[in-house]
N, C-alpha and C. Protein backbone atom coordinates (compact mmCIF):
# COMPACT_ATOMS: atom_id res chain seq x y z
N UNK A 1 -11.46 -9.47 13.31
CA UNK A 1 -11.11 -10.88 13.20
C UNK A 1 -9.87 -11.02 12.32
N UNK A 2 -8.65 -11.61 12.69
CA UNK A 2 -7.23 -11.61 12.01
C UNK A 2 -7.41 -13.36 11.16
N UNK A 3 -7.61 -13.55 9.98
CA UNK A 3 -7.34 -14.51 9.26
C UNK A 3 -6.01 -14.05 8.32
N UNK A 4 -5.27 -15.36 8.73
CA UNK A 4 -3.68 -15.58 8.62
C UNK A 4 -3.68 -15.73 7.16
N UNK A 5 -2.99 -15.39 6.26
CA UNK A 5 -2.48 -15.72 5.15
C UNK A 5 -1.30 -15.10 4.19
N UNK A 6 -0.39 -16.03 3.89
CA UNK A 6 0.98 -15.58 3.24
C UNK A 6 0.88 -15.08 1.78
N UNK A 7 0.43 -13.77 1.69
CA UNK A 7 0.31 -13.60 0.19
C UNK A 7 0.88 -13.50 -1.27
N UNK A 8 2.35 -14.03 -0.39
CA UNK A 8 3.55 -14.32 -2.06
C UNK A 8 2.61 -15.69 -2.44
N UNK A 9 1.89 -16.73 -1.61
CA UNK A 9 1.57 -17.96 -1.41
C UNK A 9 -0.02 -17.93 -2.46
N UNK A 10 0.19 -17.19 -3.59
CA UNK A 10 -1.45 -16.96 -4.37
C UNK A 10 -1.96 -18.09 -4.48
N UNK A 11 -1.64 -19.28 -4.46
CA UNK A 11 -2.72 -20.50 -4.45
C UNK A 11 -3.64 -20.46 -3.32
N UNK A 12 -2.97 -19.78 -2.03
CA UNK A 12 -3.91 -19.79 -1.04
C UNK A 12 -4.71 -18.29 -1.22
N UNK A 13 -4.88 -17.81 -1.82
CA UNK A 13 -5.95 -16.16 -2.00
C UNK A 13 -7.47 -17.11 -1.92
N UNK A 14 -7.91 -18.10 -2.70
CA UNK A 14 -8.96 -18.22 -2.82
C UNK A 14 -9.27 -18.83 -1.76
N UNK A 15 -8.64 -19.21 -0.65
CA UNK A 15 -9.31 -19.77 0.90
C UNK A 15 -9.23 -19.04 1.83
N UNK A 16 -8.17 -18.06 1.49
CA UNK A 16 -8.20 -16.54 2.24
C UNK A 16 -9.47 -15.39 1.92
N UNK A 17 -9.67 -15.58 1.14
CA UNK A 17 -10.98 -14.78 0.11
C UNK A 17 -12.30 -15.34 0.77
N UNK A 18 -12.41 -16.78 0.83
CA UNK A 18 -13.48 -17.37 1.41
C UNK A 18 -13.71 -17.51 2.59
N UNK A 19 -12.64 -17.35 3.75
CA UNK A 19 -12.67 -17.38 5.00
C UNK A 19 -13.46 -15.86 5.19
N UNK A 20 -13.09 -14.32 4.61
CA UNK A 20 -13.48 -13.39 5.14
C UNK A 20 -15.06 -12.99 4.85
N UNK A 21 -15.21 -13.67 3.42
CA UNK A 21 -16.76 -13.59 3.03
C UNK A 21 -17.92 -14.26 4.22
N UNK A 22 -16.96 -15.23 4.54
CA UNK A 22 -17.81 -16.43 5.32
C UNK A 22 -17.89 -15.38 6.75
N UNK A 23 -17.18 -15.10 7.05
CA UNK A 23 -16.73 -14.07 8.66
C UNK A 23 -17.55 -12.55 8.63
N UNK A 24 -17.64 -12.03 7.56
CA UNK A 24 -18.01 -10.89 6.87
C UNK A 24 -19.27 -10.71 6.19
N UNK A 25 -19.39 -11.64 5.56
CA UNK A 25 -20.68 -11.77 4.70
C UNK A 25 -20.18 -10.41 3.25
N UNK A 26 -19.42 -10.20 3.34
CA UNK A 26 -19.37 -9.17 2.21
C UNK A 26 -18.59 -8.59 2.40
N UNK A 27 -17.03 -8.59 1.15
CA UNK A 27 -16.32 -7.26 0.87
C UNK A 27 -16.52 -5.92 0.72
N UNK A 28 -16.15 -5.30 1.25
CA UNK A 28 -16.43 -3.40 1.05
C UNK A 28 -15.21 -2.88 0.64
N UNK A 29 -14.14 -2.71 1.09
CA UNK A 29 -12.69 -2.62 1.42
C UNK A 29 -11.39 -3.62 1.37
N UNK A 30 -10.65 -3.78 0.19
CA UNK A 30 -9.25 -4.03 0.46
C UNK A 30 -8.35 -3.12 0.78
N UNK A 31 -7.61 -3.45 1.69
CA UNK A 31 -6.07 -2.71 2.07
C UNK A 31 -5.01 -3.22 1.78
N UNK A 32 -4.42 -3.06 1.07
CA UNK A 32 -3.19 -3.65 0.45
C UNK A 32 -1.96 -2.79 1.16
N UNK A 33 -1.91 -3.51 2.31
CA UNK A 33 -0.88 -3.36 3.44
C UNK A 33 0.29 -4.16 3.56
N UNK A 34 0.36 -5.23 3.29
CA UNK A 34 1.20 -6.41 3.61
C UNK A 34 2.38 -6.10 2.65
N UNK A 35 3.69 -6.27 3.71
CA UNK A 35 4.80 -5.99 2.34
C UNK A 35 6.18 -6.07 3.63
N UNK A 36 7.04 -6.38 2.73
CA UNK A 36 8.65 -6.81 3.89
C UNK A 36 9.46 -5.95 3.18
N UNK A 37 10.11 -5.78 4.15
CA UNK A 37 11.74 -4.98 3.49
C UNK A 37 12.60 -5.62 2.98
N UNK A 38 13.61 -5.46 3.07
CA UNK A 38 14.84 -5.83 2.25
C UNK A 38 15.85 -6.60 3.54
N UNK A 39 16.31 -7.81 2.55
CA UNK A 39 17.06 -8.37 3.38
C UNK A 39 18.39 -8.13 4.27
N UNK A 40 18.64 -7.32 3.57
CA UNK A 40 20.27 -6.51 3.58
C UNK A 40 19.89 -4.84 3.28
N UNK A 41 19.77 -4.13 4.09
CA UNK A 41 20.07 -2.94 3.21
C UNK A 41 21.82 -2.42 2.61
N UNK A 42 21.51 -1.79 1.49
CA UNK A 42 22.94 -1.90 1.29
C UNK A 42 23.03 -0.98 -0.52
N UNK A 43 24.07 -1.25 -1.51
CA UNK A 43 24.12 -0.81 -2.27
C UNK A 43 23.47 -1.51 -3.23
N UNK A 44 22.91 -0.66 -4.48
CA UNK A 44 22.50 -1.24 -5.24
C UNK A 44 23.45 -2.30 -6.35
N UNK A 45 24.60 -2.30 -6.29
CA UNK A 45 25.73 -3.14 -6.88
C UNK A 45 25.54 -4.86 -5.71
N UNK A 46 24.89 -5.19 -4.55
CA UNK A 46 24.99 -6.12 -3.78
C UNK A 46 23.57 -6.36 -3.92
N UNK A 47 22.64 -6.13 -3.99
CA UNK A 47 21.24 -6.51 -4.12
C UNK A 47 21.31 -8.46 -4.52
N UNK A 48 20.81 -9.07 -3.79
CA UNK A 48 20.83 -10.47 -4.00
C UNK A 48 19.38 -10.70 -5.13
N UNK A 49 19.76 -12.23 -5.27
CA UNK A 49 18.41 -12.77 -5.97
C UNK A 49 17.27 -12.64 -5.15
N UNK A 50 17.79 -13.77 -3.74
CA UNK A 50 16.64 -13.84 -2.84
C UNK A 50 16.23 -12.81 -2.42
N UNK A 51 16.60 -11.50 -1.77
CA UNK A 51 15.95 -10.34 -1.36
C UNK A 51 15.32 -9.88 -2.56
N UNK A 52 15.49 -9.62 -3.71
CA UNK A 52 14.66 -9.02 -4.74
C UNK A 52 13.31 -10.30 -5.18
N UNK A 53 13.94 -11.48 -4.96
CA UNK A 53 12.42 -12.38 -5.61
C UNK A 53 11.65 -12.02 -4.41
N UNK A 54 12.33 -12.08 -3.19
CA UNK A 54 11.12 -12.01 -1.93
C UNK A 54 10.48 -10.93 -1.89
N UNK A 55 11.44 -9.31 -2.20
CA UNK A 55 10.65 -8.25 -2.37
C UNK A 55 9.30 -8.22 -3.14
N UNK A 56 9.87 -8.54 -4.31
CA UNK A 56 8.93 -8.63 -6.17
C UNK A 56 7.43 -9.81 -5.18
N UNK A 57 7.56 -10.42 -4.85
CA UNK A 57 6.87 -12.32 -4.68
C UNK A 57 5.78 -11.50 -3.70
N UNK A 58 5.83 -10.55 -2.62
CA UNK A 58 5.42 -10.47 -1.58
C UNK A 58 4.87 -8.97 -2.00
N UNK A 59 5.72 -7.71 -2.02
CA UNK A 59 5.25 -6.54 -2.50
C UNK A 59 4.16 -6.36 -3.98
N UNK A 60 4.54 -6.96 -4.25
CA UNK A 60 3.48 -7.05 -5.80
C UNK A 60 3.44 -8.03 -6.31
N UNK A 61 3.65 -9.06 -6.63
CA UNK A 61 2.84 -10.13 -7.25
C UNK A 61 1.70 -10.69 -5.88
N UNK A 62 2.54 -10.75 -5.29
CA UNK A 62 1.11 -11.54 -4.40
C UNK A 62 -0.35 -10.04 -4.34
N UNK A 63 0.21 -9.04 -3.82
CA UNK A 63 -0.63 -7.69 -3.86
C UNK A 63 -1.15 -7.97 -5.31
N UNK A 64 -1.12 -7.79 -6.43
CA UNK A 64 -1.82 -7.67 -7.67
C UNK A 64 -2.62 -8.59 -7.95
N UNK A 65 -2.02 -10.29 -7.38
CA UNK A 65 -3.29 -11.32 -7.31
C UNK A 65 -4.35 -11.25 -6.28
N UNK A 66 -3.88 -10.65 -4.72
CA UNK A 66 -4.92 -10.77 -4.11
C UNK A 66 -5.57 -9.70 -4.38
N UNK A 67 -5.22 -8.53 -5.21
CA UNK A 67 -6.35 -7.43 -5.54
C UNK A 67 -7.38 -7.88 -6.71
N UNK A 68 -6.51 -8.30 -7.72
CA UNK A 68 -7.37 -9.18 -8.63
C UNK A 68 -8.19 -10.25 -8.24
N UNK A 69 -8.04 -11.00 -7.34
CA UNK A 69 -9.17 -11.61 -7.14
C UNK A 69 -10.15 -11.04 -5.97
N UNK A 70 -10.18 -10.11 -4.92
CA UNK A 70 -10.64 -9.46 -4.86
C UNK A 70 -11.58 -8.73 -5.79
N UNK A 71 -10.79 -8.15 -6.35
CA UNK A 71 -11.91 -6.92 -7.48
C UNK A 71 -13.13 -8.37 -8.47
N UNK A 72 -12.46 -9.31 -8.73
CA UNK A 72 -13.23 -10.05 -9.46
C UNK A 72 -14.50 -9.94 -8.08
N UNK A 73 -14.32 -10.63 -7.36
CA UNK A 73 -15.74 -10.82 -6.12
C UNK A 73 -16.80 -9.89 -5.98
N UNK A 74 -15.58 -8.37 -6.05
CA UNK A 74 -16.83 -7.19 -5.57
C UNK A 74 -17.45 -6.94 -7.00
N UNK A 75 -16.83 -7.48 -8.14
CA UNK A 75 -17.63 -7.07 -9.13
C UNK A 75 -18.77 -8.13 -9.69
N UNK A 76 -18.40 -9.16 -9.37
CA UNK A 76 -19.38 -10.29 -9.19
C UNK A 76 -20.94 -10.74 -8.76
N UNK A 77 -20.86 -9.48 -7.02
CA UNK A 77 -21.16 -9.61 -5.83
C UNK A 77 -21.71 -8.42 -5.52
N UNK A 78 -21.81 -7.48 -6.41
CA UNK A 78 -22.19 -6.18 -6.63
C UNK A 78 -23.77 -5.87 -5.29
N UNK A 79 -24.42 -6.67 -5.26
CA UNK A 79 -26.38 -6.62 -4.27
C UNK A 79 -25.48 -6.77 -3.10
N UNK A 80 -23.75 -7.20 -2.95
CA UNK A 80 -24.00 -7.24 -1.15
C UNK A 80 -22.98 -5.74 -0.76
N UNK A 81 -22.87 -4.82 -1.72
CA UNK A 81 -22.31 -3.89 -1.52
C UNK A 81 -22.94 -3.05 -0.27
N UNK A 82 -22.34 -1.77 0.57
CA UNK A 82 -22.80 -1.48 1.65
C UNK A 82 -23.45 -0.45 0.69
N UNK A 83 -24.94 0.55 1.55
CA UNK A 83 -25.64 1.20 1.63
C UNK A 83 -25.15 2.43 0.31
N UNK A 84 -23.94 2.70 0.49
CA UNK A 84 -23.25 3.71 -0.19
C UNK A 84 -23.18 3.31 -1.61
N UNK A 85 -22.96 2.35 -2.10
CA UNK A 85 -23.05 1.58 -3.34
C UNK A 85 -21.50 1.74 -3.96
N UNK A 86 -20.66 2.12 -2.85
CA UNK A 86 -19.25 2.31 -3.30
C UNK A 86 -18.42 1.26 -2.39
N UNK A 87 -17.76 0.73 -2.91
CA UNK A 87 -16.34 0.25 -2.88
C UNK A 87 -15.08 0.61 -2.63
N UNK A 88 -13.88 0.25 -2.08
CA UNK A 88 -13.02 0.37 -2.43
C UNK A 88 -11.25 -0.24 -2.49
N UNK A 89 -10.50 -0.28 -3.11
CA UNK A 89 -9.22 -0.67 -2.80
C UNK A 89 -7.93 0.14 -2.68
N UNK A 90 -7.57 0.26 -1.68
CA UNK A 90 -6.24 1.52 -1.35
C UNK A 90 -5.07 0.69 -0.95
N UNK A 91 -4.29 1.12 -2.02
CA UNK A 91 -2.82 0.36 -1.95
C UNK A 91 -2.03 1.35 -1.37
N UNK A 92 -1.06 0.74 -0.27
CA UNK A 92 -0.29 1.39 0.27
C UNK A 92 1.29 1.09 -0.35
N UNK A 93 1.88 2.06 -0.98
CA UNK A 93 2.74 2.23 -1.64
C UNK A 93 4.04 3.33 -0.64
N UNK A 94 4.95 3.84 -0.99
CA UNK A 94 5.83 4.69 -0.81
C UNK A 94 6.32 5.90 -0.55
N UNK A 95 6.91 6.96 0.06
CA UNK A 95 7.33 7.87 -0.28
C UNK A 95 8.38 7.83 -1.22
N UNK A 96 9.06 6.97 -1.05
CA UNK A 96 10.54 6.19 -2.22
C UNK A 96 9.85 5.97 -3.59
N UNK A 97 9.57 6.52 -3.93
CA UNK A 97 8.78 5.52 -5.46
C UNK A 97 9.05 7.19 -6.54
N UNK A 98 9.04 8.10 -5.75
CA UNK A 98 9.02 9.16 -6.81
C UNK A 98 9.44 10.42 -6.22
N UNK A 99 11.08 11.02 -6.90
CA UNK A 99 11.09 12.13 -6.49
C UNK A 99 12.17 11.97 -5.16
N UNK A 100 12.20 11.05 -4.41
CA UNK A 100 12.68 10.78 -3.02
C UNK A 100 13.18 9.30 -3.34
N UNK A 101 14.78 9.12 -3.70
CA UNK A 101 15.33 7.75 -3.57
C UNK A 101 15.69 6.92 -2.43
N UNK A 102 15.14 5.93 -2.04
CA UNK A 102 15.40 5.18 -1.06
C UNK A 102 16.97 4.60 -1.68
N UNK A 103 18.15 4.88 -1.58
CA UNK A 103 19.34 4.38 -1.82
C UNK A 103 19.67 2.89 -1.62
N UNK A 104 19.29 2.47 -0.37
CA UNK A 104 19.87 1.46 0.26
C UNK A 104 18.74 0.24 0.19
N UNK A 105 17.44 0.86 -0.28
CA UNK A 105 16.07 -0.51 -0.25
C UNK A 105 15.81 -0.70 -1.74
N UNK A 106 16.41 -0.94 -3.26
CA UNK A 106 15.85 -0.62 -4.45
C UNK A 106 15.18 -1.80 -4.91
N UNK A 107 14.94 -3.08 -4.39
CA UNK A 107 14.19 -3.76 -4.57
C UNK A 107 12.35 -3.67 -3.90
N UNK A 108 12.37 -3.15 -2.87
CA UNK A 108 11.58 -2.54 -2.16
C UNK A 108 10.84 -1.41 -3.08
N UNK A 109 11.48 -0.52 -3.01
CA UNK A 109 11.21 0.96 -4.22
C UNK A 109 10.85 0.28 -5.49
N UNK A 110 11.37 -0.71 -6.36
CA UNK A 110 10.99 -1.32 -7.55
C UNK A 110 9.50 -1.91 -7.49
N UNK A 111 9.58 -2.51 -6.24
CA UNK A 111 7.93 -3.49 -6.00
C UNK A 111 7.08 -2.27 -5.73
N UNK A 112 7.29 -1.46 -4.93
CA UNK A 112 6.39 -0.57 -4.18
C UNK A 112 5.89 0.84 -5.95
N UNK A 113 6.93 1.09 -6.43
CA UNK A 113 6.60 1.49 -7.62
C UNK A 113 5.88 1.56 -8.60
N UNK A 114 5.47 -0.50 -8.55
CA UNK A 114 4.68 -0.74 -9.40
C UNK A 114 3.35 -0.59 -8.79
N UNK A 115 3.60 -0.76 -7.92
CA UNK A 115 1.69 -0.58 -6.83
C UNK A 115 1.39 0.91 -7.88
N UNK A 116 2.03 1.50 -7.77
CA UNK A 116 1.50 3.01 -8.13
C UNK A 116 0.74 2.70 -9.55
N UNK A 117 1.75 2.28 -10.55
CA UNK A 117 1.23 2.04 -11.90
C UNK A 117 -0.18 0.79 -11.45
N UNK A 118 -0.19 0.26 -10.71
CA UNK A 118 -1.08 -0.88 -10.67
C UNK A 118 -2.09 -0.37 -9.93
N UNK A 119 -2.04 0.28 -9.25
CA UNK A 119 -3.86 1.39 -8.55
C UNK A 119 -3.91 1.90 -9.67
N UNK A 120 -3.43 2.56 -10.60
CA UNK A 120 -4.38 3.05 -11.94
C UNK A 120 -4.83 2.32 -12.64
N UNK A 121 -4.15 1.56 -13.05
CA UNK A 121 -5.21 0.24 -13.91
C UNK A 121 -6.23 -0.51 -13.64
N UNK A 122 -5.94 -0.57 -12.43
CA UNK A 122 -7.47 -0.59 -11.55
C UNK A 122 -8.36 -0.12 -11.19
N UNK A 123 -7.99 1.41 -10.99
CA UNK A 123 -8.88 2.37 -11.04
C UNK A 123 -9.89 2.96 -12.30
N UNK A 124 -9.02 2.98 -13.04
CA UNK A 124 -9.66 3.01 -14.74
C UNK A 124 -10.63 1.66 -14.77
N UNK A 125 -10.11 0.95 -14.56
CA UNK A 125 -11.28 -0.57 -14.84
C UNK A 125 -12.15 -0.78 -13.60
N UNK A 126 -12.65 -0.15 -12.54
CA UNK A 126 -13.58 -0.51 -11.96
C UNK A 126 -13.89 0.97 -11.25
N UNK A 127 -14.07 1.69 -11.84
CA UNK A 127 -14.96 3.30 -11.04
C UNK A 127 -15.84 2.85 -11.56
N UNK A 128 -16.13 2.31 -12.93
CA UNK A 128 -18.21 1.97 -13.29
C UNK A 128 -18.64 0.96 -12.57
N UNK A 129 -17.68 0.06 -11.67
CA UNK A 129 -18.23 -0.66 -11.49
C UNK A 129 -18.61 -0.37 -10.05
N UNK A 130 -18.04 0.87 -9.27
CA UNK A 130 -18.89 1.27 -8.24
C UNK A 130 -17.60 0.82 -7.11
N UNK A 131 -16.49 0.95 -7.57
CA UNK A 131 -15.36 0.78 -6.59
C UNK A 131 -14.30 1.26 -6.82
N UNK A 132 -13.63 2.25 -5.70
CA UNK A 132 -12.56 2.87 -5.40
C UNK A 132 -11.46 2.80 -5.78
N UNK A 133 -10.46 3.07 -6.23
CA UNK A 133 -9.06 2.73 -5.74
C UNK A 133 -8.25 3.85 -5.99
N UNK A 134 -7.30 3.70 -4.87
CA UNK A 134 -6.23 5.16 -4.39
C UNK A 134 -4.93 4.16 -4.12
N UNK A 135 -4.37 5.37 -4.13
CA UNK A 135 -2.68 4.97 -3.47
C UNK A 135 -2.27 5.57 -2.43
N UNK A 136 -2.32 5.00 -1.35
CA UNK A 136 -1.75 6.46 0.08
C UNK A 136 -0.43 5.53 0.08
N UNK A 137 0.41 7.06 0.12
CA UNK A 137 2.24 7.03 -0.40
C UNK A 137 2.71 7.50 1.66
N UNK A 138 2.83 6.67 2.26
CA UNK A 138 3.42 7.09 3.72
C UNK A 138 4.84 8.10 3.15
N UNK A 139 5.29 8.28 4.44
CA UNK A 139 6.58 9.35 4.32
C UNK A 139 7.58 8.50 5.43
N UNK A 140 8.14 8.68 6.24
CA UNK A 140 8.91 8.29 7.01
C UNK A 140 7.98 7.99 8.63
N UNK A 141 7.61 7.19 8.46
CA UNK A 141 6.40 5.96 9.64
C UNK A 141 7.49 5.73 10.28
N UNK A 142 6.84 5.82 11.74
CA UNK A 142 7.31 5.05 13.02
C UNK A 142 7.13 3.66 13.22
N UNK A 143 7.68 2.47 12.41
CA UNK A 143 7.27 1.26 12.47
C UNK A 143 8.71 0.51 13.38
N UNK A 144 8.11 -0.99 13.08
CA UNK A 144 9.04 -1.88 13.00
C UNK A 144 9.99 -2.31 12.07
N UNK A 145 9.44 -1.84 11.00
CA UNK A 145 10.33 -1.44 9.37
C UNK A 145 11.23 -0.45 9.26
N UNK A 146 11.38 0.33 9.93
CA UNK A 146 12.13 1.76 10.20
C UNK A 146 13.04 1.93 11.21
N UNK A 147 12.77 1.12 12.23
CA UNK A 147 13.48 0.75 13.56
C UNK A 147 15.06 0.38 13.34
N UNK A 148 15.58 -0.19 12.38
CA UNK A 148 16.84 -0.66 12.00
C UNK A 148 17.69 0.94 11.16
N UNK A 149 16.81 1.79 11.47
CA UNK A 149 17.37 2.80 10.53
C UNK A 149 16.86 4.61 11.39
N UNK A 150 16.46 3.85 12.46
CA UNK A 150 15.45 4.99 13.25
C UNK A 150 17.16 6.34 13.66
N UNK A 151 18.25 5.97 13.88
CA UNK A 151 19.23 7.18 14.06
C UNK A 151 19.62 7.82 12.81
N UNK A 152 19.51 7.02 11.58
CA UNK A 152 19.68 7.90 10.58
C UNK A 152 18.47 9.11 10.10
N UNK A 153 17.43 8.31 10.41
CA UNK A 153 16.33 9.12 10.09
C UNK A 153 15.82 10.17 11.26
N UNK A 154 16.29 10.19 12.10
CA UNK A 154 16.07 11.20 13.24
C UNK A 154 17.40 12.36 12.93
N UNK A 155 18.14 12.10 12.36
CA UNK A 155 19.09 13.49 11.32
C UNK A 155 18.47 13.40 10.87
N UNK A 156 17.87 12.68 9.59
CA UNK A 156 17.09 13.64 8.57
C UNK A 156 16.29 14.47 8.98
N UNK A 157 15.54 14.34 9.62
CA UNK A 157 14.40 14.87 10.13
C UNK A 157 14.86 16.41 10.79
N UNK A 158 15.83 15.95 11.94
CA UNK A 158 16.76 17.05 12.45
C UNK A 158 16.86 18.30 11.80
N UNK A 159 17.43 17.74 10.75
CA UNK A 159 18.27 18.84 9.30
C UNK A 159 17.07 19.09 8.26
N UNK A 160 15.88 18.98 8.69
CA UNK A 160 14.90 19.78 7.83
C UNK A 160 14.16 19.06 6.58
N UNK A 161 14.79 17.52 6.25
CA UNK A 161 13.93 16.96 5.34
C UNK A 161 12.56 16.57 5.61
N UNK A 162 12.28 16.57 6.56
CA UNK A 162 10.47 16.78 6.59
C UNK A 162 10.01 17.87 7.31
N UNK A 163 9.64 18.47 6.27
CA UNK A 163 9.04 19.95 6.64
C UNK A 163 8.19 20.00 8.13
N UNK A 164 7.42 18.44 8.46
CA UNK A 164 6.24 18.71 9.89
C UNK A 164 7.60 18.31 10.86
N UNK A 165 8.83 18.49 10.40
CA UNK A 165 10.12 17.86 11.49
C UNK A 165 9.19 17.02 12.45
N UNK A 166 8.53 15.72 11.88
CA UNK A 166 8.85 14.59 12.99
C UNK A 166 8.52 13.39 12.10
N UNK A 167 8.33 12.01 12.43
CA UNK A 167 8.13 10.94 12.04
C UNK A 167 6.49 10.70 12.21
N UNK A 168 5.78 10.36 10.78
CA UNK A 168 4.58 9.99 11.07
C UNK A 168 4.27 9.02 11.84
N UNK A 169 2.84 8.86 12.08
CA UNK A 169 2.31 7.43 13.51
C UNK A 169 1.34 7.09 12.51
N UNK A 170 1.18 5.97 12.68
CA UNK A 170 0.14 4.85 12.13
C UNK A 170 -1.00 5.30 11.90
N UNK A 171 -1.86 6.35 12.94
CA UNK A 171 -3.20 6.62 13.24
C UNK A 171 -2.87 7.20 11.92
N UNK A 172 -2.60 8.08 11.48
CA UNK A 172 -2.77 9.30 10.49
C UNK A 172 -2.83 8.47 8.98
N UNK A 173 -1.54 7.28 8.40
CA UNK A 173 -2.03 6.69 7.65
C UNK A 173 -3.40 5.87 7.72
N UNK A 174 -3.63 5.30 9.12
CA UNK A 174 -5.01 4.46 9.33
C UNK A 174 -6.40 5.99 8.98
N UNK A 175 -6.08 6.67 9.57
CA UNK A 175 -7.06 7.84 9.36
C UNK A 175 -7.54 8.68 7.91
N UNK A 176 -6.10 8.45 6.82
CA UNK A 176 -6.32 8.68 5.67
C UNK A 176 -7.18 7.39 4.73
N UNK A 177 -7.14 6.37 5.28
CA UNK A 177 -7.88 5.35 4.83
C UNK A 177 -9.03 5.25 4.76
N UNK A 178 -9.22 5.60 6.23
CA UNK A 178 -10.58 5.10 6.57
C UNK A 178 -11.69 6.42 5.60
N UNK A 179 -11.15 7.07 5.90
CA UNK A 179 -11.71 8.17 4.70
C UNK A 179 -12.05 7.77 3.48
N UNK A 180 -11.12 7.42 2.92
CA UNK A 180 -11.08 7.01 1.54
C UNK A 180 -11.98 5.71 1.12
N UNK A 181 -11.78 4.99 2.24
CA UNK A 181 -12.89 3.47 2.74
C UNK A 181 -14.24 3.74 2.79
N UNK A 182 -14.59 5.29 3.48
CA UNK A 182 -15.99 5.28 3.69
C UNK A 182 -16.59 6.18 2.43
N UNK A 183 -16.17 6.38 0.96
CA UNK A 183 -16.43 7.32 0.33
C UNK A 183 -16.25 9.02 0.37
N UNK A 184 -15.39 9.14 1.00
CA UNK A 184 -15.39 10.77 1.02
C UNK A 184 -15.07 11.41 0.11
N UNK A 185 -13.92 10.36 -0.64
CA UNK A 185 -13.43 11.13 -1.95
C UNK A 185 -13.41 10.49 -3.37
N UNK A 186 -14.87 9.90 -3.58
CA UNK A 186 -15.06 9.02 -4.12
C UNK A 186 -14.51 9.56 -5.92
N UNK A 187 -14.58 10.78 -6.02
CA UNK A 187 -14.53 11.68 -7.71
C UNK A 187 -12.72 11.23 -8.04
N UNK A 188 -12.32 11.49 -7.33
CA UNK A 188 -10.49 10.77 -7.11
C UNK A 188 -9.85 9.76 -7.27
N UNK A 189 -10.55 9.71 -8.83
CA UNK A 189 -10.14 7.98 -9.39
C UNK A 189 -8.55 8.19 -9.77
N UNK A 190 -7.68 6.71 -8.89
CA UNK A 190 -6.79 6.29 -9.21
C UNK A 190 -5.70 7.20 -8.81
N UNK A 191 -6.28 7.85 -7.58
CA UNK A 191 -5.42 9.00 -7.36
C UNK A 191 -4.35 9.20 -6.11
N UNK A 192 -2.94 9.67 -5.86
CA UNK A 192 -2.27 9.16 -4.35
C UNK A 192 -2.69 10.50 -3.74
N UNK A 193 -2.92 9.96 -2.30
CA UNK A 193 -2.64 10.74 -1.24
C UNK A 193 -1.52 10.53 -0.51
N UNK A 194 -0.39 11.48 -0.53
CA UNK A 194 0.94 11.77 0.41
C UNK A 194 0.51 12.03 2.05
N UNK A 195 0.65 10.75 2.94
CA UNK A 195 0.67 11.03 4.20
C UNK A 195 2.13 11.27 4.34
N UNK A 196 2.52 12.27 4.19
CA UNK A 196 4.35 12.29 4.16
C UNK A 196 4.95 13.84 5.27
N UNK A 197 3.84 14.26 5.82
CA UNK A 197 4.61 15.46 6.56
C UNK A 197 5.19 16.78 5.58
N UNK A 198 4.80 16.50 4.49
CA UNK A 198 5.36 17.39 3.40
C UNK A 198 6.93 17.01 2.85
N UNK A 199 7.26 15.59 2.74
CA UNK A 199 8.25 15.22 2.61
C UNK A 199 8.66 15.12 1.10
N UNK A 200 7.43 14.84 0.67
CA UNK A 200 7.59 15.02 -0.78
C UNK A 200 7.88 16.33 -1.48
N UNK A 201 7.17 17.34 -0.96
CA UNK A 201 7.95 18.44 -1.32
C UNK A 201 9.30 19.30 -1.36
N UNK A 202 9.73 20.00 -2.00
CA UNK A 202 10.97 20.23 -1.95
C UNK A 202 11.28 22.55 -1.64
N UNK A 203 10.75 21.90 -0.39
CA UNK A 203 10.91 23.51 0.11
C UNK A 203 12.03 24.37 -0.43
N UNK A 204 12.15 26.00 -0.15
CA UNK A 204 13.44 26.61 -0.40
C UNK A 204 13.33 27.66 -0.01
């Protein structure tokens, strides 16, 4: 069931929050998926206001309120937890955030950055309370986000910067989730998993 909501827009979290309880009967899982690129890619000397407030507004502030109020519910709400008695929240963050500079997106990389520092603080404050949280860091995804940049990144790829030489697919980040969603790696507080093809590494 797809319920619509703009999450730079945090006044609306708490009718977005209540539509899925009502549809659901009970949180198990946030995915902190939702996030835009950059208006311009370009140098970091041209970076505008509006592309960086929209980055910052949408990549993490709205993500940190709708996780926070989230986490308030499941900790609230604890008797409608599933069978497993675990929880969880997996923020989807970057390969750009560490190690690997996105040049041309640094408002993007700035928001997506903080997700990282912000799944640990969350993670530290709710493993007693019987809920998850991870960071899965994609690598170079076959999206609609990537599409404006898909010939540069098919050289990279070419010339050896991702070791599995190809572009990840959706299933594989959706597949590292769902894992992480159903308890598999529940001891792995606050911890990233690299769906990246080995991109993060630096072969030789």
């Amino acid at each position: 069931m797809a319920i619509g909501c703009d999450i730079a827009k945090v006044d609306d979290h708490a009718k977005f929050v209540d539509k899925a309880v009502e549809a659901f009967g009970s949180l198990d899982c946030l995915v902190n998926n939702a996030a835009v690129s950059v208006l311009s890619r370009g140098d970091i000397l041209d970076v505008s206001t509006e592309s960086f407030d929209r980055s910052i507004n949408v990549n993490l502030r709205g993500t940190f309120f709708l996780t926070q109020r989230i986490a308030r519910w499941m900790v609230a709400n604890k008797a409608s937890a599933l069978q497993t008695k675990r929880r969880s929240i997996v923020t989807v963050s970057s390969v750009g955030v560490e190690g690997v500079i996105g040049r041309q997106v640094t408002e993007y990389s700035l928001a997506k950055t903080a997700l990282v520092v912000m799944t640990k603080q969350f993670a530290v404050r709710l493993v007693t309370e019987g809920i998850d949280c991870y960071d899965v860091r994609p690598g170079m995804m076959q999206t609609s986000m990537t599409a404006s940049s898909r010939e540069k990144y098919d050289r990279l790829i070419a010339n050896g910067y991702v070791p599995a030489e190809r572009w990840g697919q959706l299933e594989e980040v959706a597949g590292t989730i769902s894992s992480l969603a159903n308890g598999a790696l529940r001891y792995t507080v606050g911890q990233t998993i690299h769906v990246d093809g080995g991109m993060s590494l630096k072969p030789f």
